[in-house]
C-alpha atoms as a PDB file:
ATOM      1  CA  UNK A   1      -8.869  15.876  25.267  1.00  0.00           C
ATOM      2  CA  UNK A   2      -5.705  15.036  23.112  1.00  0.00           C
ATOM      3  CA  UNK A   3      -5.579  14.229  19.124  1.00  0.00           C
ATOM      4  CA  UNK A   4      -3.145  13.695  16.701  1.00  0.00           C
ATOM      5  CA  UNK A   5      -2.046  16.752  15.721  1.00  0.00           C
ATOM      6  CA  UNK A   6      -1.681  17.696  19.861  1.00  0.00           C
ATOM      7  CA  UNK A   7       2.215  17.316  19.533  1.00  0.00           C
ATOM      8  CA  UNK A   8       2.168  18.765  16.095  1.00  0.00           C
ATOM      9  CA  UNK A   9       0.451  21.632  17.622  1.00  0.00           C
ATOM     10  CA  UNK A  10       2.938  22.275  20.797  1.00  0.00           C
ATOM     11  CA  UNK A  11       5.645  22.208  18.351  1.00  0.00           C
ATOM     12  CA  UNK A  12       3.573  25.364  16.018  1.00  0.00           C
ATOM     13  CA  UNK A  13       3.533  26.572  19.553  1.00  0.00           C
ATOM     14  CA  UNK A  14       7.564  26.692  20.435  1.00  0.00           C
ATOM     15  CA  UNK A  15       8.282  28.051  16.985  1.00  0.00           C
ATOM     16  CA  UNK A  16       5.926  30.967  17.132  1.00  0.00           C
ATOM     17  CA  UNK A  17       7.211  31.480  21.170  1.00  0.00           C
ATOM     18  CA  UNK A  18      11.025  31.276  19.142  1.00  0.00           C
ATOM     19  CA  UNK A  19       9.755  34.099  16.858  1.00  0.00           C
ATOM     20  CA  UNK A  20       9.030  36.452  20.253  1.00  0.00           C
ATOM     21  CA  UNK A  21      10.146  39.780  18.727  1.00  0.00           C
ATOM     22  CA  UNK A  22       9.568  41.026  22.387  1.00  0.00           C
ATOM     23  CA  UNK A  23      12.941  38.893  23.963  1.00  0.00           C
ATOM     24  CA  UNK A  24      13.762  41.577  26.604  1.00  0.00           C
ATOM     25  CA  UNK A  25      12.688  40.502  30.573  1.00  0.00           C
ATOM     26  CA  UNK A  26      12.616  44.550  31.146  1.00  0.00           C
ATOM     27  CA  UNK A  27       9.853  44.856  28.419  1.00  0.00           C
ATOM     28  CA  UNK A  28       6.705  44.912  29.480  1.00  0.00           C
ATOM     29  CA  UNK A  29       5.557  43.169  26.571  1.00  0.00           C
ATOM     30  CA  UNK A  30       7.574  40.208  26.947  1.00  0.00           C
ATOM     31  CA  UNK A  31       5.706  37.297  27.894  1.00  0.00           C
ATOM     32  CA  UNK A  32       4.530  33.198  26.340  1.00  0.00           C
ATOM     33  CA  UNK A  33       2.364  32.047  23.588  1.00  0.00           C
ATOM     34  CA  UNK A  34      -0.445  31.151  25.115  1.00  0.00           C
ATOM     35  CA  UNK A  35      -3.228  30.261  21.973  1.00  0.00           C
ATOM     36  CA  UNK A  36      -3.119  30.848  18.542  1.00  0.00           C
ATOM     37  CA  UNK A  37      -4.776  30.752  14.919  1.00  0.00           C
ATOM     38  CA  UNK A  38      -3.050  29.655  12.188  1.00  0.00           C
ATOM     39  CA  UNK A  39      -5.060  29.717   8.305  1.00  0.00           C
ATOM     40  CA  UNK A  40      -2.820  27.932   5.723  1.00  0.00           C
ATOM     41  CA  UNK A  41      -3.420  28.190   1.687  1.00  0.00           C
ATOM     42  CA  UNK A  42      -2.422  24.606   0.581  1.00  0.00           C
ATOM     43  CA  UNK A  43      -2.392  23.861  -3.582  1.00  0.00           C
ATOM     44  CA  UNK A  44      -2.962  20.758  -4.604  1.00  0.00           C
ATOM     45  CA  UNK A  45      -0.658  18.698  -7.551  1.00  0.00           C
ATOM     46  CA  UNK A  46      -3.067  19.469 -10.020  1.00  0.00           C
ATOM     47  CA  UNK A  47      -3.069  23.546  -9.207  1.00  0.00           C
ATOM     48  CA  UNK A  48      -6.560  23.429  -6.633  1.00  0.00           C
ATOM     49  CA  UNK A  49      -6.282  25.764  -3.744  1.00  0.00           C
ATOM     50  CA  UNK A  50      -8.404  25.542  -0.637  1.00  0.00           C
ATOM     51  CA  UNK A  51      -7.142  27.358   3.131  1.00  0.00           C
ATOM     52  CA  UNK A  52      -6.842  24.863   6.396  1.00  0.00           C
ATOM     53  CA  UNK A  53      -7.391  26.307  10.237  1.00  0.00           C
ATOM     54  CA  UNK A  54      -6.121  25.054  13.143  1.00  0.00           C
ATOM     55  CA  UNK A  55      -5.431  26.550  16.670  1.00  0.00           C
ATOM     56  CA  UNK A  56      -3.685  25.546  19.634  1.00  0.00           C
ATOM     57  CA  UNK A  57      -3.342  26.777  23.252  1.00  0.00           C
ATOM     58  CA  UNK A  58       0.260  26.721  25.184  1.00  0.00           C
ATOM     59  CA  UNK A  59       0.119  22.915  25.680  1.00  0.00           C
ATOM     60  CA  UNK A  60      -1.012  22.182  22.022  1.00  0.00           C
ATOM     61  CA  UNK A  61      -5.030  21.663  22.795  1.00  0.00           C
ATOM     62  CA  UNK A  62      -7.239  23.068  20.407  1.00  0.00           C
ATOM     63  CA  UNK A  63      -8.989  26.395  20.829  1.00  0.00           C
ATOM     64  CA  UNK A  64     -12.612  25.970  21.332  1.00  0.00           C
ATOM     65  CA  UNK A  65     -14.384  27.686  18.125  1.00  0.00           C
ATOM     66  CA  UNK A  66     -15.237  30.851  20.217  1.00  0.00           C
ATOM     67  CA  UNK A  67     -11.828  31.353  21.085  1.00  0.00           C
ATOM     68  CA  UNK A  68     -10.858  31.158  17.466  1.00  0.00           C
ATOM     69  CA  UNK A  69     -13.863  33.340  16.379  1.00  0.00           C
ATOM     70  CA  UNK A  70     -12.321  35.673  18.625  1.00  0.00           C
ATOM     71  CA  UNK A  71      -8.959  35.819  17.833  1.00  0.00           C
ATOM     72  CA  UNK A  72      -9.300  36.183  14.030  1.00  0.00           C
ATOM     73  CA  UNK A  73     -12.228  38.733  14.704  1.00  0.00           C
ATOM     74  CA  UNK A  74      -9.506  40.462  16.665  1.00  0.00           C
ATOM     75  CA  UNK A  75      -6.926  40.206  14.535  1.00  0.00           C
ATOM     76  CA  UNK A  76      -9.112  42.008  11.303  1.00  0.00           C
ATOM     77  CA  UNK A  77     -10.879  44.451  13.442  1.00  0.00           C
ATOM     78  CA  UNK A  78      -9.253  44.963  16.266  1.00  0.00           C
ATOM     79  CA  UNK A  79      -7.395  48.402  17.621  1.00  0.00           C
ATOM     80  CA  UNK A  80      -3.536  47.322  17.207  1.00  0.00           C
ATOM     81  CA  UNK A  81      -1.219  49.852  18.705  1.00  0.00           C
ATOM     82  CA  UNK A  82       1.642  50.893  16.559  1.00  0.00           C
ATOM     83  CA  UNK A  83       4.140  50.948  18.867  1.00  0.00           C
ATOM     84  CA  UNK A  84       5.092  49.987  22.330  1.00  0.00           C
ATOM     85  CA  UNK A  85       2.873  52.582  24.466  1.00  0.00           C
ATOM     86  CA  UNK A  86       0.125  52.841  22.229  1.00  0.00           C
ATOM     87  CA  UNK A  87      -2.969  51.633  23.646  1.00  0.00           C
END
């Protein structure tokens, strides 16, 4: 089920994979996008503000809403290790 934005989306994708901070093979975190969440703050011309969402898996599809739910419910609440071996 493709869209417009599906290409826009794969290209989000390859930038955040670009961004890997985890680029060595011997890591055991090194690995491939594969979904995100992305919130954007946009301000209009005459100084409005509202936030956008969008998602994408590793070929540019969007997340269903449960998947999104999750990650952002993850990403505020979850346990995040604070360095490599932590959790």
């Amino acid at each position: 089920m493709s869209d417009d934005g599906t290409q826009a989306r794969a290209q989000i994708t390859g930038a955040i994979q670009a961004a890997n901070p985890f680029t060595d093979p011997e890591s055991i975190l090194d690995g491939v996008v594969t979904g995100w969440v992305l919130v954007t703050e946009w301000m209009t011309t005459d100084g409005g503000k509202w936030l956008s969402k969008t998602s994408a898996d590793a070929a540019g599809e969007m997340l269903p809403l449960w998947q999104e739910r999750g990650y952002l419910h993850d990403a505020l609440f979850g346990d995040w290790p604070t360095a490599e071996g932590d959790g």
